[in-house]
C-alpha atoms as a PDB file:
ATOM      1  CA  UNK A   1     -16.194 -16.536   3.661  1.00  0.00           C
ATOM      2  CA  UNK A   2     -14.003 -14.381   1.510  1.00  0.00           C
ATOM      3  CA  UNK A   3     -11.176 -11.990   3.237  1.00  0.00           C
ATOM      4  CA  UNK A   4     -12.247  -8.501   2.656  1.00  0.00           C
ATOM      5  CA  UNK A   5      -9.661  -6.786   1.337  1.00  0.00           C
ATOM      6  CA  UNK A   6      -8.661  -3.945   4.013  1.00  0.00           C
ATOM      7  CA  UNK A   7      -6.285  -1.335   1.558  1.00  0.00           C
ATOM      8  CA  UNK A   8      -6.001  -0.522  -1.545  1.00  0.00           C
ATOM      9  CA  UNK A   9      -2.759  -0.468  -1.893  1.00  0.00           C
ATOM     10  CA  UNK A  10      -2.997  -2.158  -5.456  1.00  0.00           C
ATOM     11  CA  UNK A  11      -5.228  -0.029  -6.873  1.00  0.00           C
ATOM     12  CA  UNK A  12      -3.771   2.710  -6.080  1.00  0.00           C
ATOM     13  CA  UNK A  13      -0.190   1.852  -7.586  1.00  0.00           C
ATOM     14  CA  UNK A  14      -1.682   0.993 -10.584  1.00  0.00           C
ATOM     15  CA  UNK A  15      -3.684   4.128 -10.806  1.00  0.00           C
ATOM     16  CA  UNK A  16      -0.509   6.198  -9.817  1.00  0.00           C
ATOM     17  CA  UNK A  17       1.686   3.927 -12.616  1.00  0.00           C
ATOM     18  CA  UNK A  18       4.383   3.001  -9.923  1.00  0.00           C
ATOM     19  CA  UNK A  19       5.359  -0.450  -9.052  1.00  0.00           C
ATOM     20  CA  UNK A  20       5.593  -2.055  -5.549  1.00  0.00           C
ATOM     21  CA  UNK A  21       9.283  -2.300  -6.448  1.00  0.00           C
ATOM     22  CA  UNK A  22       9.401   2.153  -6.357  1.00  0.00           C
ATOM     23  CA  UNK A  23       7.310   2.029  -2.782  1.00  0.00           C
ATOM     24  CA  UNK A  24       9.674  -0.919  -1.394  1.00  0.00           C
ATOM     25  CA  UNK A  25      12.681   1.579  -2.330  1.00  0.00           C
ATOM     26  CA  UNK A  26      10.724   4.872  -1.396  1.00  0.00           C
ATOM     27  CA  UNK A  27       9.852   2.841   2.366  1.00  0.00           C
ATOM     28  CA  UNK A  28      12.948   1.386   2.514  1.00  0.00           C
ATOM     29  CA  UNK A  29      11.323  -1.762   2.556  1.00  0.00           C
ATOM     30  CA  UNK A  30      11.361  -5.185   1.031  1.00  0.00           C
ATOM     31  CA  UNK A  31       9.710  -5.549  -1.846  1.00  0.00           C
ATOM     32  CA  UNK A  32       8.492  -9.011  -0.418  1.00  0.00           C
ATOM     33  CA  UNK A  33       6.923  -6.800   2.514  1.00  0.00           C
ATOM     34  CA  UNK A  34       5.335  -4.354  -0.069  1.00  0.00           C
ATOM     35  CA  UNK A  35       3.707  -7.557  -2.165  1.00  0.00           C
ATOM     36  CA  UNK A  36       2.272  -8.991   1.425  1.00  0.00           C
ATOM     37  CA  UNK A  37       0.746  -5.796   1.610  1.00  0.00           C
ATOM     38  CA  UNK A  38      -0.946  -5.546  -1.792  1.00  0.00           C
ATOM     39  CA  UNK A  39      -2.473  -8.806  -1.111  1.00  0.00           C
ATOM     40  CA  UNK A  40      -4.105  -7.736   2.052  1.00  0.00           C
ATOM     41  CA  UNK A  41      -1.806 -10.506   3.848  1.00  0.00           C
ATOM     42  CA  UNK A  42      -0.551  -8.069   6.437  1.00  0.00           C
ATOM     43  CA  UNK A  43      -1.374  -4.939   6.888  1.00  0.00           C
ATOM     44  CA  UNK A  44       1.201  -2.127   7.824  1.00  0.00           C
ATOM     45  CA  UNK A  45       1.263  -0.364  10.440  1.00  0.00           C
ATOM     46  CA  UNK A  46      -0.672   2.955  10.758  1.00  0.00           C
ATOM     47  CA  UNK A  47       2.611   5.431  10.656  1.00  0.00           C
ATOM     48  CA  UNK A  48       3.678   3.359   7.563  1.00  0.00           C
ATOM     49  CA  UNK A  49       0.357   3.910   5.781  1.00  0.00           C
ATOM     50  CA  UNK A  50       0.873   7.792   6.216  1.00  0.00           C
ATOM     51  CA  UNK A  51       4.176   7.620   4.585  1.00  0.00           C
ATOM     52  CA  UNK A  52       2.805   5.452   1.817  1.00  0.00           C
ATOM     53  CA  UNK A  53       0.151   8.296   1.280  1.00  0.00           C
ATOM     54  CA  UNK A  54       2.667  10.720   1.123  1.00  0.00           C
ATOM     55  CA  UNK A  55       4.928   9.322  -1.050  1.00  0.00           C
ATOM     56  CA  UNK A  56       2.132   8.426  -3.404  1.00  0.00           C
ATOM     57  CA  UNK A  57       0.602  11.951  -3.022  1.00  0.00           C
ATOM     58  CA  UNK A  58      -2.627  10.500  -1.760  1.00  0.00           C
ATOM     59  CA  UNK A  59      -5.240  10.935   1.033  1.00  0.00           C
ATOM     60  CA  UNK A  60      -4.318   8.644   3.611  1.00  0.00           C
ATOM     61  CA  UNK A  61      -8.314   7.792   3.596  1.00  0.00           C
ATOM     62  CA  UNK A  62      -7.644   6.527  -0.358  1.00  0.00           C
ATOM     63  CA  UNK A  63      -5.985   3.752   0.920  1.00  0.00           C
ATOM     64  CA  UNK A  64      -8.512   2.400   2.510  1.00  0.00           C
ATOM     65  CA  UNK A  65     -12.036   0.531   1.275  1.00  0.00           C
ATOM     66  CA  UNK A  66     -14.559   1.489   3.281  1.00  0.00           C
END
């Protein structure tokens, strides 16, 4: 059985032509953190995804796959 990927976080950066390396500086984060993310590894927490959408002038819904 396949992991479902949970964000989009990938997409959307490539969509928005920014690299994980610009959101682990925007965050203040690691980039390591950011690319854990991407992958669906770990997921962050809620307030983080609202400052990700914000920063990346998104819906906070975007983010997500339904």
């Amino acid at each position: 059985m396949s992991k479902k990927a949970i964000n989009r976080l990938k997409v959307i950066l490539a969509e928005k032509n920014v690299s994980s390396k610009w959101l682990a500086e925007q965050l203040g984060k690691n980039e390591a953190t950011i690319s854990r993310w991407c992958t669906n590894e770990v997921q962050p927490p809620l307030k983080t995804f609202v400052q990700i959408a914000e920063k990346l002038d998104v819906k906070l819904t975007s983010l997500f796959n339904d």
